[in-house]
C-alpha atoms as a PDB file:
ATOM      1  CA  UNK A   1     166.944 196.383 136.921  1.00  0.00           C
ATOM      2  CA  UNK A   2     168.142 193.667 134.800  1.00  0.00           C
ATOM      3  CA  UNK A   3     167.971 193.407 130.896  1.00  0.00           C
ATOM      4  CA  UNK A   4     166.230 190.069 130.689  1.00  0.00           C
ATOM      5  CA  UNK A   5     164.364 188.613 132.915  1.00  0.00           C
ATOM      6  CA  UNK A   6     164.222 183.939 132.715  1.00  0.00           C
ATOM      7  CA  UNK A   7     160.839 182.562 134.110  1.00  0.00           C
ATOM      8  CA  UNK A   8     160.857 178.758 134.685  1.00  0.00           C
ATOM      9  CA  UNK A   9     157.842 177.217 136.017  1.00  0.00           C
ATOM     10  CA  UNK A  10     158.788 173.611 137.200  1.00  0.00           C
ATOM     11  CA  UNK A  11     157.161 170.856 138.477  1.00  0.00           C
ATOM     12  CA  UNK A  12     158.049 167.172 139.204  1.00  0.00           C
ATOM     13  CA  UNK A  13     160.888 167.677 136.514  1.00  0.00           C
ATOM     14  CA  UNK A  14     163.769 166.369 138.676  1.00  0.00           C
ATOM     15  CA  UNK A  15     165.295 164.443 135.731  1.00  0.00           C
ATOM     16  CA  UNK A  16     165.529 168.003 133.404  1.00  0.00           C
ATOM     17  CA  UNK A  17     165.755 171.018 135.465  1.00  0.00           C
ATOM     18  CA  UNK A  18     169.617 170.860 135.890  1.00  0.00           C
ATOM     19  CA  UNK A  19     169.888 170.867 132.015  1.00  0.00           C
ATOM     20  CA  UNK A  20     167.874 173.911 131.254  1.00  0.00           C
ATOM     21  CA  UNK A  21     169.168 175.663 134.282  1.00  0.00           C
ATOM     22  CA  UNK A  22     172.736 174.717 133.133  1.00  0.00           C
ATOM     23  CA  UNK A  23     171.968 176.209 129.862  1.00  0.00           C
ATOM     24  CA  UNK A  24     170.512 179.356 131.114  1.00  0.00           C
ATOM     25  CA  UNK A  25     174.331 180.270 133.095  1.00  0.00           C
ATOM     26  CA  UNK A  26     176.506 179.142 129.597  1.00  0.00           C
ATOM     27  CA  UNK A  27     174.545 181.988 128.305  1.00  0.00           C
ATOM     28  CA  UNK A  28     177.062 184.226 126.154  1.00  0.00           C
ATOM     29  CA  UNK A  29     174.268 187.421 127.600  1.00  0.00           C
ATOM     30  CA  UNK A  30     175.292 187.672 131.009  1.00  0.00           C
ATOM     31  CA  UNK A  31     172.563 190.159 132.306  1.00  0.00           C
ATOM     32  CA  UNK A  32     170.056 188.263 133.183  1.00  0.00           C
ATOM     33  CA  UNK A  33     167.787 187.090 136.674  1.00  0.00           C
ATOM     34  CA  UNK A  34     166.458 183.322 136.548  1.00  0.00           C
ATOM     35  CA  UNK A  35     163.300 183.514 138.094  1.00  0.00           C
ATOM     36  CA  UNK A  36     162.109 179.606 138.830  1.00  0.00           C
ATOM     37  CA  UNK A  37     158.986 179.045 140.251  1.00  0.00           C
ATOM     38  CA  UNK A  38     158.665 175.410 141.836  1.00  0.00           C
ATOM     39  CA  UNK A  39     154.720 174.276 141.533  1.00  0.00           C
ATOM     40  CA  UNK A  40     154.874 172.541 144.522  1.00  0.00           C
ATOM     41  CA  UNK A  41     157.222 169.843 143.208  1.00  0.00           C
ATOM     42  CA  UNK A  42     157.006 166.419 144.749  1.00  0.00           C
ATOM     43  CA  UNK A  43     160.364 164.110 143.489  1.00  0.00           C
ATOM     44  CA  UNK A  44     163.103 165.670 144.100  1.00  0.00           C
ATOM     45  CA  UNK A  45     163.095 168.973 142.403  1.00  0.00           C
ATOM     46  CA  UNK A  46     163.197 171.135 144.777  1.00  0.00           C
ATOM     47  CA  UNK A  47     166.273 169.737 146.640  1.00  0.00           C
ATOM     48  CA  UNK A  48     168.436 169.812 142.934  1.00  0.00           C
ATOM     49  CA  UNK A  49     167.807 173.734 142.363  1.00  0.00           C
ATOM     50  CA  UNK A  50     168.614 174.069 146.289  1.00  0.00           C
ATOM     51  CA  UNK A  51     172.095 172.796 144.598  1.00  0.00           C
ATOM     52  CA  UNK A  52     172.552 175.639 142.359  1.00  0.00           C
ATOM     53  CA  UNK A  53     174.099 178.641 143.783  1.00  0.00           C
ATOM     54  CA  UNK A  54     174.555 181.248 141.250  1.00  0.00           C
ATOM     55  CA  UNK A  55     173.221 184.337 142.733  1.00  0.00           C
ATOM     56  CA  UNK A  56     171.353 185.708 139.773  1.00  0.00           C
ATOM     57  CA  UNK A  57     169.019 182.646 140.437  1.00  0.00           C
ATOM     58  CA  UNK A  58     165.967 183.263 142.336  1.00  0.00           C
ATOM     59  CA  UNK A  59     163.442 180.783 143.577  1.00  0.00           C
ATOM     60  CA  UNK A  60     159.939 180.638 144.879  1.00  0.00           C
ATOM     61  CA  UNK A  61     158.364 177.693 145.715  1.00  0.00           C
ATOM     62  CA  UNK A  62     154.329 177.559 145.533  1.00  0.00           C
ATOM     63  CA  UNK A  63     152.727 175.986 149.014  1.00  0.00           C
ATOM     64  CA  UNK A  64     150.689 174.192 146.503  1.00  0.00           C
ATOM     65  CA  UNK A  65     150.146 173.158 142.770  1.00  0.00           C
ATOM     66  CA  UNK A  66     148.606 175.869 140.626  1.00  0.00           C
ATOM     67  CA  UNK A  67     149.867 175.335 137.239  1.00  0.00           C
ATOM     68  CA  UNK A  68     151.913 175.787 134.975  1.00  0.00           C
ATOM     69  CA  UNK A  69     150.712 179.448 133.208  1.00  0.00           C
ATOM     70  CA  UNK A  70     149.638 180.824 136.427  1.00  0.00           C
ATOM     71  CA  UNK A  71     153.307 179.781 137.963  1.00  0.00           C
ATOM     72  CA  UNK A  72     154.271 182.046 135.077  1.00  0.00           C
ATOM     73  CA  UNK A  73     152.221 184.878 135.960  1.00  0.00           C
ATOM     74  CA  UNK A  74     153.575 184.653 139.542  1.00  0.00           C
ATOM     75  CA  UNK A  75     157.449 185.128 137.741  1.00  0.00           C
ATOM     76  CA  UNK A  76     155.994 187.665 135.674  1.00  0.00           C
ATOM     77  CA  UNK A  77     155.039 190.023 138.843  1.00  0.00           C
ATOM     78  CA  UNK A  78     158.177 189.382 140.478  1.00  0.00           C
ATOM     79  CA  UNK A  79     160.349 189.828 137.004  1.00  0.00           C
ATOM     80  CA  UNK A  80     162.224 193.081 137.401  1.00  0.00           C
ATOM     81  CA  UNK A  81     163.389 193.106 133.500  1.00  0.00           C
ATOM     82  CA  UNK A  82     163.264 194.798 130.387  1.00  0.00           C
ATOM     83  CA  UNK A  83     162.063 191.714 128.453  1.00  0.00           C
ATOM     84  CA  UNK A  84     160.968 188.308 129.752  1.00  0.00           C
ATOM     85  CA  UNK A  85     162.613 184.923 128.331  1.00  0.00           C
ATOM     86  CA  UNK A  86     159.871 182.072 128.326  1.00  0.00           C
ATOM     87  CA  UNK A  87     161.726 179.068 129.368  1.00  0.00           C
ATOM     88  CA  UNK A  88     160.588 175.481 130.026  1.00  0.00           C
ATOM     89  CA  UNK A  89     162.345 172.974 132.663  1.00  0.00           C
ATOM     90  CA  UNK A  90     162.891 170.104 130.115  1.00  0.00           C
ATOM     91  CA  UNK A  91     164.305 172.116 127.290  1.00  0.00           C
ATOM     92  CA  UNK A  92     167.848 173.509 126.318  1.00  0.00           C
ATOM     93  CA  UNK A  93     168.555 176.939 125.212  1.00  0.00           C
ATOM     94  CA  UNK A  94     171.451 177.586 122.920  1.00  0.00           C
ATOM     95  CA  UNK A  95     174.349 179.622 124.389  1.00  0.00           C
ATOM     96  CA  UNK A  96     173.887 182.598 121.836  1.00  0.00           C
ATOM     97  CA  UNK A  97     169.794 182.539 122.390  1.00  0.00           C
ATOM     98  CA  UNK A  98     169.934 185.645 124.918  1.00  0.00           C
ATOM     99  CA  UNK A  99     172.489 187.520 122.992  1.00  0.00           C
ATOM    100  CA  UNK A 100     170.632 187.132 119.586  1.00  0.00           C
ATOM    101  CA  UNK A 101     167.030 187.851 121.247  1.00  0.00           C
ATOM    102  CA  UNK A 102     168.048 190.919 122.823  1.00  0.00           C
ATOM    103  CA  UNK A 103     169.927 192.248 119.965  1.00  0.00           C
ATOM    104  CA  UNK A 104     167.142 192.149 117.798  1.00  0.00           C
ATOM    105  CA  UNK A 105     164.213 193.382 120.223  1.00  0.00           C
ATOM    106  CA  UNK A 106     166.870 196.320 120.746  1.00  0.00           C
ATOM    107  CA  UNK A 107     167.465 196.877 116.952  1.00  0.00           C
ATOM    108  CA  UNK A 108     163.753 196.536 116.495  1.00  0.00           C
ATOM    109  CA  UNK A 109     161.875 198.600 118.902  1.00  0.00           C
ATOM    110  CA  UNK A 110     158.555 197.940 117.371  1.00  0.00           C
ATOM    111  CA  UNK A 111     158.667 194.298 117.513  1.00  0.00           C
ATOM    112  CA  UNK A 112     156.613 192.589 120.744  1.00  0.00           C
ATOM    113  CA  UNK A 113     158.199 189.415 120.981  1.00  0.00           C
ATOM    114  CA  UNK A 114     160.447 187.660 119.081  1.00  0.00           C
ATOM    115  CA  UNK A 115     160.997 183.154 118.771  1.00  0.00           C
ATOM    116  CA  UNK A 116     163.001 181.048 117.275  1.00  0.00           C
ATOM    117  CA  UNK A 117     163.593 177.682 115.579  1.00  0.00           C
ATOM    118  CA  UNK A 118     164.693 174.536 117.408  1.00  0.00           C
ATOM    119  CA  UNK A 119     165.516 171.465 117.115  1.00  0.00           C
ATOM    120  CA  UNK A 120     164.240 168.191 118.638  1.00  0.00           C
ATOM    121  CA  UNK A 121     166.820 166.518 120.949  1.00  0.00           C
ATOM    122  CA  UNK A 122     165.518 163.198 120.223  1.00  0.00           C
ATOM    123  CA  UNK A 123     166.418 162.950 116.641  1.00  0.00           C
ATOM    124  CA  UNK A 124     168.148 166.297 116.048  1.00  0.00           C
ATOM    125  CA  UNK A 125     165.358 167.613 113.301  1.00  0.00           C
ATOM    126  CA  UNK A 126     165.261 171.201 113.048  1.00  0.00           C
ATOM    127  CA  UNK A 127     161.330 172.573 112.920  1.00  0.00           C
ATOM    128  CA  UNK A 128     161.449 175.655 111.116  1.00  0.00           C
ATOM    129  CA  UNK A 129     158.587 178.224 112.191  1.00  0.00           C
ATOM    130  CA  UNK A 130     157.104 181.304 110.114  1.00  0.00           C
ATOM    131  CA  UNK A 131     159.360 184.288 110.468  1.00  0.00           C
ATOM    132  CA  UNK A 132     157.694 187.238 109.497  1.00  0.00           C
ATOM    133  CA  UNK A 133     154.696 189.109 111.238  1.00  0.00           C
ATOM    134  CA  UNK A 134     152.253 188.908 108.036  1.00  0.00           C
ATOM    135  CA  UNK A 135     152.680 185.228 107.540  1.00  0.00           C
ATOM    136  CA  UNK A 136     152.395 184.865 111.086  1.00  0.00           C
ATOM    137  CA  UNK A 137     148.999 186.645 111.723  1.00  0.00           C
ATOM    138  CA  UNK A 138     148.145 184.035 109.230  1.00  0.00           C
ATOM    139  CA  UNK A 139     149.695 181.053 110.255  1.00  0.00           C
ATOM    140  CA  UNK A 140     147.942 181.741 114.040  1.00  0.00           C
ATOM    141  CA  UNK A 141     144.065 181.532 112.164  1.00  0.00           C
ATOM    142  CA  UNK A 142     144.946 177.976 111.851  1.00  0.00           C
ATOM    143  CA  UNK A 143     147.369 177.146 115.553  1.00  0.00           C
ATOM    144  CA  UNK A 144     150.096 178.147 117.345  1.00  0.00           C
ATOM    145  CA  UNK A 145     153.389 178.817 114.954  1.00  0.00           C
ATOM    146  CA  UNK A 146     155.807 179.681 118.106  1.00  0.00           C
ATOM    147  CA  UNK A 147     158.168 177.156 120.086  1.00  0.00           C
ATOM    148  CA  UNK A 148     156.850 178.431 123.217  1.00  0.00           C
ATOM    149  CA  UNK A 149     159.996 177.825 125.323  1.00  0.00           C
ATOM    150  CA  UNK A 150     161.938 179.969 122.569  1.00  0.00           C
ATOM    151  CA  UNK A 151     159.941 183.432 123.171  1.00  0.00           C
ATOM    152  CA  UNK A 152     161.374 186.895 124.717  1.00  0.00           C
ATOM    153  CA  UNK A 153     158.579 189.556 124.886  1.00  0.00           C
ATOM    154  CA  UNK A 154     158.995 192.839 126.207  1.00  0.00           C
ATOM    155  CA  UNK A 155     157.888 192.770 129.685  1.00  0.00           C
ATOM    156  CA  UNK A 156     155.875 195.945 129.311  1.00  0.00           C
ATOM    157  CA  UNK A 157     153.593 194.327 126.647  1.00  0.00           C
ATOM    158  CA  UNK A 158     153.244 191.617 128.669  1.00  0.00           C
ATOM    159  CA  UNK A 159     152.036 193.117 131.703  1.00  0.00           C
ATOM    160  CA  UNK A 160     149.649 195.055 129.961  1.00  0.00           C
ATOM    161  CA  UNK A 161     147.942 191.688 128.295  1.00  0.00           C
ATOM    162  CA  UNK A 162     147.826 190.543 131.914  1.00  0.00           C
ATOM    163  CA  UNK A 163     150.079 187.755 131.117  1.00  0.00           C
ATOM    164  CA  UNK A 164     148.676 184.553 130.490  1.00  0.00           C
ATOM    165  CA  UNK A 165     144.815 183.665 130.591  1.00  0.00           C
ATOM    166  CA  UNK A 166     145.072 180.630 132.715  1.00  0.00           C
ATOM    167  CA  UNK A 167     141.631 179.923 131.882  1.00  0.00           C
ATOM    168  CA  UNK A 168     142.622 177.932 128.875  1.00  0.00           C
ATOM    169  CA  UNK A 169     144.846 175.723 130.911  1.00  0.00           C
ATOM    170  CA  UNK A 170     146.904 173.804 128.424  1.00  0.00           C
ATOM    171  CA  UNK A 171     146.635 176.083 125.506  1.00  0.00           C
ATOM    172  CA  UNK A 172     147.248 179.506 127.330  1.00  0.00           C
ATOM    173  CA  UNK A 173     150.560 179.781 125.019  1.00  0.00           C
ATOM    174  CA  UNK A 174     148.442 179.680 122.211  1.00  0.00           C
ATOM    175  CA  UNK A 175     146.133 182.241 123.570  1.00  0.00           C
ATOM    176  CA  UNK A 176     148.640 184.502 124.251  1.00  0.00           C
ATOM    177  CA  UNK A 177     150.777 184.510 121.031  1.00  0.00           C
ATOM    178  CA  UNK A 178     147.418 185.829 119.239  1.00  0.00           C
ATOM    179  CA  UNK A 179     146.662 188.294 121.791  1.00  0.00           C
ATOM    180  CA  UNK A 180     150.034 189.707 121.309  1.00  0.00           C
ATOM    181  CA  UNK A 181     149.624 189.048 117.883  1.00  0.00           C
ATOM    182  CA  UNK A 182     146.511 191.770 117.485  1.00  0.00           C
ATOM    183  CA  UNK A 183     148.634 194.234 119.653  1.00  0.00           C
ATOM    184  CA  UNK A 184     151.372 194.563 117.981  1.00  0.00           C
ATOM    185  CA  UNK A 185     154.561 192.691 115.817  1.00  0.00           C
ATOM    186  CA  UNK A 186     155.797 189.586 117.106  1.00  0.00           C
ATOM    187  CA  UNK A 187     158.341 187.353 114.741  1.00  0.00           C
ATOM    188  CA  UNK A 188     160.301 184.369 114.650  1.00  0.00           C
ATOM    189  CA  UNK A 189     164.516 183.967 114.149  1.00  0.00           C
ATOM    190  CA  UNK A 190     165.172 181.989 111.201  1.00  0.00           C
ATOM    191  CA  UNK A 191     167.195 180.134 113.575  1.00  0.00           C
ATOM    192  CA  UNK A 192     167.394 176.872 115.824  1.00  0.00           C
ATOM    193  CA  UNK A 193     168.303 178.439 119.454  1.00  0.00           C
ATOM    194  CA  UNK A 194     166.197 176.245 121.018  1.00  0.00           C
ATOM    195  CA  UNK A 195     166.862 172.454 121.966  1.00  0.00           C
ATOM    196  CA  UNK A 196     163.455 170.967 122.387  1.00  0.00           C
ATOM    197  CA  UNK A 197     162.577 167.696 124.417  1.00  0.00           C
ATOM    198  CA  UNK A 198     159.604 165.745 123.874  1.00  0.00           C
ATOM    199  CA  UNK A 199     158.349 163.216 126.432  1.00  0.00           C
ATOM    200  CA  UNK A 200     155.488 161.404 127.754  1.00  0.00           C
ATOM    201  CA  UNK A 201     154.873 163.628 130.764  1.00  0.00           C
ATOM    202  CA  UNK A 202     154.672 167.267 129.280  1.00  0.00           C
ATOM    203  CA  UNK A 203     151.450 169.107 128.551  1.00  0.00           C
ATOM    204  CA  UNK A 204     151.123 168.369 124.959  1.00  0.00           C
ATOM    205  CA  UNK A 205     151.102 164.787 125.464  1.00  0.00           C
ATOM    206  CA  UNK A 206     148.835 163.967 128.799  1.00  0.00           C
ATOM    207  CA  UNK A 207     146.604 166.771 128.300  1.00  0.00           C
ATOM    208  CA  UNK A 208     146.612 166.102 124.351  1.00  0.00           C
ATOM    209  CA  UNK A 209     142.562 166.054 123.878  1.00  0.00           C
ATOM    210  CA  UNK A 210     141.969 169.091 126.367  1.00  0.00           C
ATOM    211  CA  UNK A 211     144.576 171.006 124.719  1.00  0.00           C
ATOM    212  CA  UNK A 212     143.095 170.668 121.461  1.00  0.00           C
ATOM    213  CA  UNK A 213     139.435 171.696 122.951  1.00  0.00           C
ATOM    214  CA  UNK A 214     140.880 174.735 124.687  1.00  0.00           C
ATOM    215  CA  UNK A 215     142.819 175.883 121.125  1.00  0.00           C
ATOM    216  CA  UNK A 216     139.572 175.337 119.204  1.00  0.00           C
ATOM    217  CA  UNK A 217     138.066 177.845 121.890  1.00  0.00           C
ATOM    218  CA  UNK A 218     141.284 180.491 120.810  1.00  0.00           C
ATOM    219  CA  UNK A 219     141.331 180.357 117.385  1.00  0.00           C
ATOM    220  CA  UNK A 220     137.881 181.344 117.124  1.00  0.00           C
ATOM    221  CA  UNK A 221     138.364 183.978 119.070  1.00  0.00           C
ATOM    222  CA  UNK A 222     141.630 184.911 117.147  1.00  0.00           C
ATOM    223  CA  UNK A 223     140.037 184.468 113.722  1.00  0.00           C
ATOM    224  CA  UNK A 224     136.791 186.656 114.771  1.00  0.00           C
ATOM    225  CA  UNK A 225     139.044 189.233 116.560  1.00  0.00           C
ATOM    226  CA  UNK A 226     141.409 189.266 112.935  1.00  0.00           C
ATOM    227  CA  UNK A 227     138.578 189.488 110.776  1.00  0.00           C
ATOM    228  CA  UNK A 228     137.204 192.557 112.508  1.00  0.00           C
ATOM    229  CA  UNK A 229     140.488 193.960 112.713  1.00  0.00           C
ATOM    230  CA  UNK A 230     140.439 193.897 109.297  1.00  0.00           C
ATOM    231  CA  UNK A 231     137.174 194.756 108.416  1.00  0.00           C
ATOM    232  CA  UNK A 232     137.895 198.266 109.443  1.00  0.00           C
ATOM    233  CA  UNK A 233     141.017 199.109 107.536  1.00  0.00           C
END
């Protein structure tokens, strides 16, 4: 049993993966398993994490492609954690992200999950994000307010939402944020302790018009599911 458990799904990211694995060991929380699931990379991924030898590194590498959310759900049955960091192979977590997460999910035992801000690497602009759970529930009738790659849930309320619905492909993050959202508390850090890459070869850019089909599908689930939450208080 380990306090928090890292789940990187990567694939084809060869040019990244030794950043955000780098970042994951300058953590200032030390107890922690790194879970990295290799889709079935093609350039050269897989032989740069056969380079890494810390031993609370795990990897599993998929016989073929299945994606990217249901490479996550394969981390999140192997995760032997208390909580589960969401981590993505092109970004950079801040050294104090672990410590700060876990301190407040421990301080806060009714809290789900708990994000953060970040800021872009490409120009250094912080995005700010809605903090608290009220605006939040809000914020999520409209679309996603969480840097995905910044989340730690607790493990428990993970597992029992199944994980992700891989259904929705490229906007299972989405999905799952307001599915968590209408169990329970989830919040954001009013701080950057994320380091976020953009590029032309993540999700949100090549699968930009499917993305935004699947999220349509979500939010009216979320906003029907929210107004008959409501209905009945």
């Amino acid at each position: 049993m380990v306090t928090v458990s890292v789940i990187i799904p990567v694939y084809n990211a060869s040019m990244f993966i030794s950043e955000a694995i780098g970042s994951i060991l300058k953590q200032t929380f030390f107890d922690f398993e790194l879970l990295i699931i290799d889709d079935a990379s093609e350039d050269g991924t897989t032989q740069v994490l056969a380079s890494f030898t810390d031993p609370r590194i795990r990897i599993e590498r998929n016989e073929q492609h299945i994606g990217n959310y249901a490479s996550r759900n394969k981390g999140l049955r192997k995760a032997c954690g208390k909580y589960v960091a969401v981590m993505d192979a092109d970004d950079i977590a801040m050294p104090t992200r672990f410590e700060k997460q876990v301190a407040y999910l421990e301080a806060h035992p009714d809290i789900l999950a708990v994000g953060t801000d970040c800021v872009f690497l490409s120009n250094q602009q912080r995005k700010q994000v809605v903090s608290h759970y009220q605006e939040i529930q809000i914020a999520l009738l409209d679309n996603n307010c969480f840097v995905h790659s910044s989340l730690m849930i607790r493990t428990d309320a993970l597992r029992l939402l199944n994980g992700y619905d891989s259904c929705f492909y490229y906007s299972a993050d989405y999905d799952l944020v307001c599915r968590l959202a209408l169990l329970g508390k989830i919040e954001n850090l009013s701080e950057p302790l994320m380091q976020y890459r953009w590029h032309r070869e993540q999700i949100s850019v090549r699968h930009r018009e499917e993305q935004k089909q699947y999220a349509d599908e979500i939010r009216r689930n979320y906003q029907k599911a929210f107004i008959e939450r409501y209905k009945s208080c």
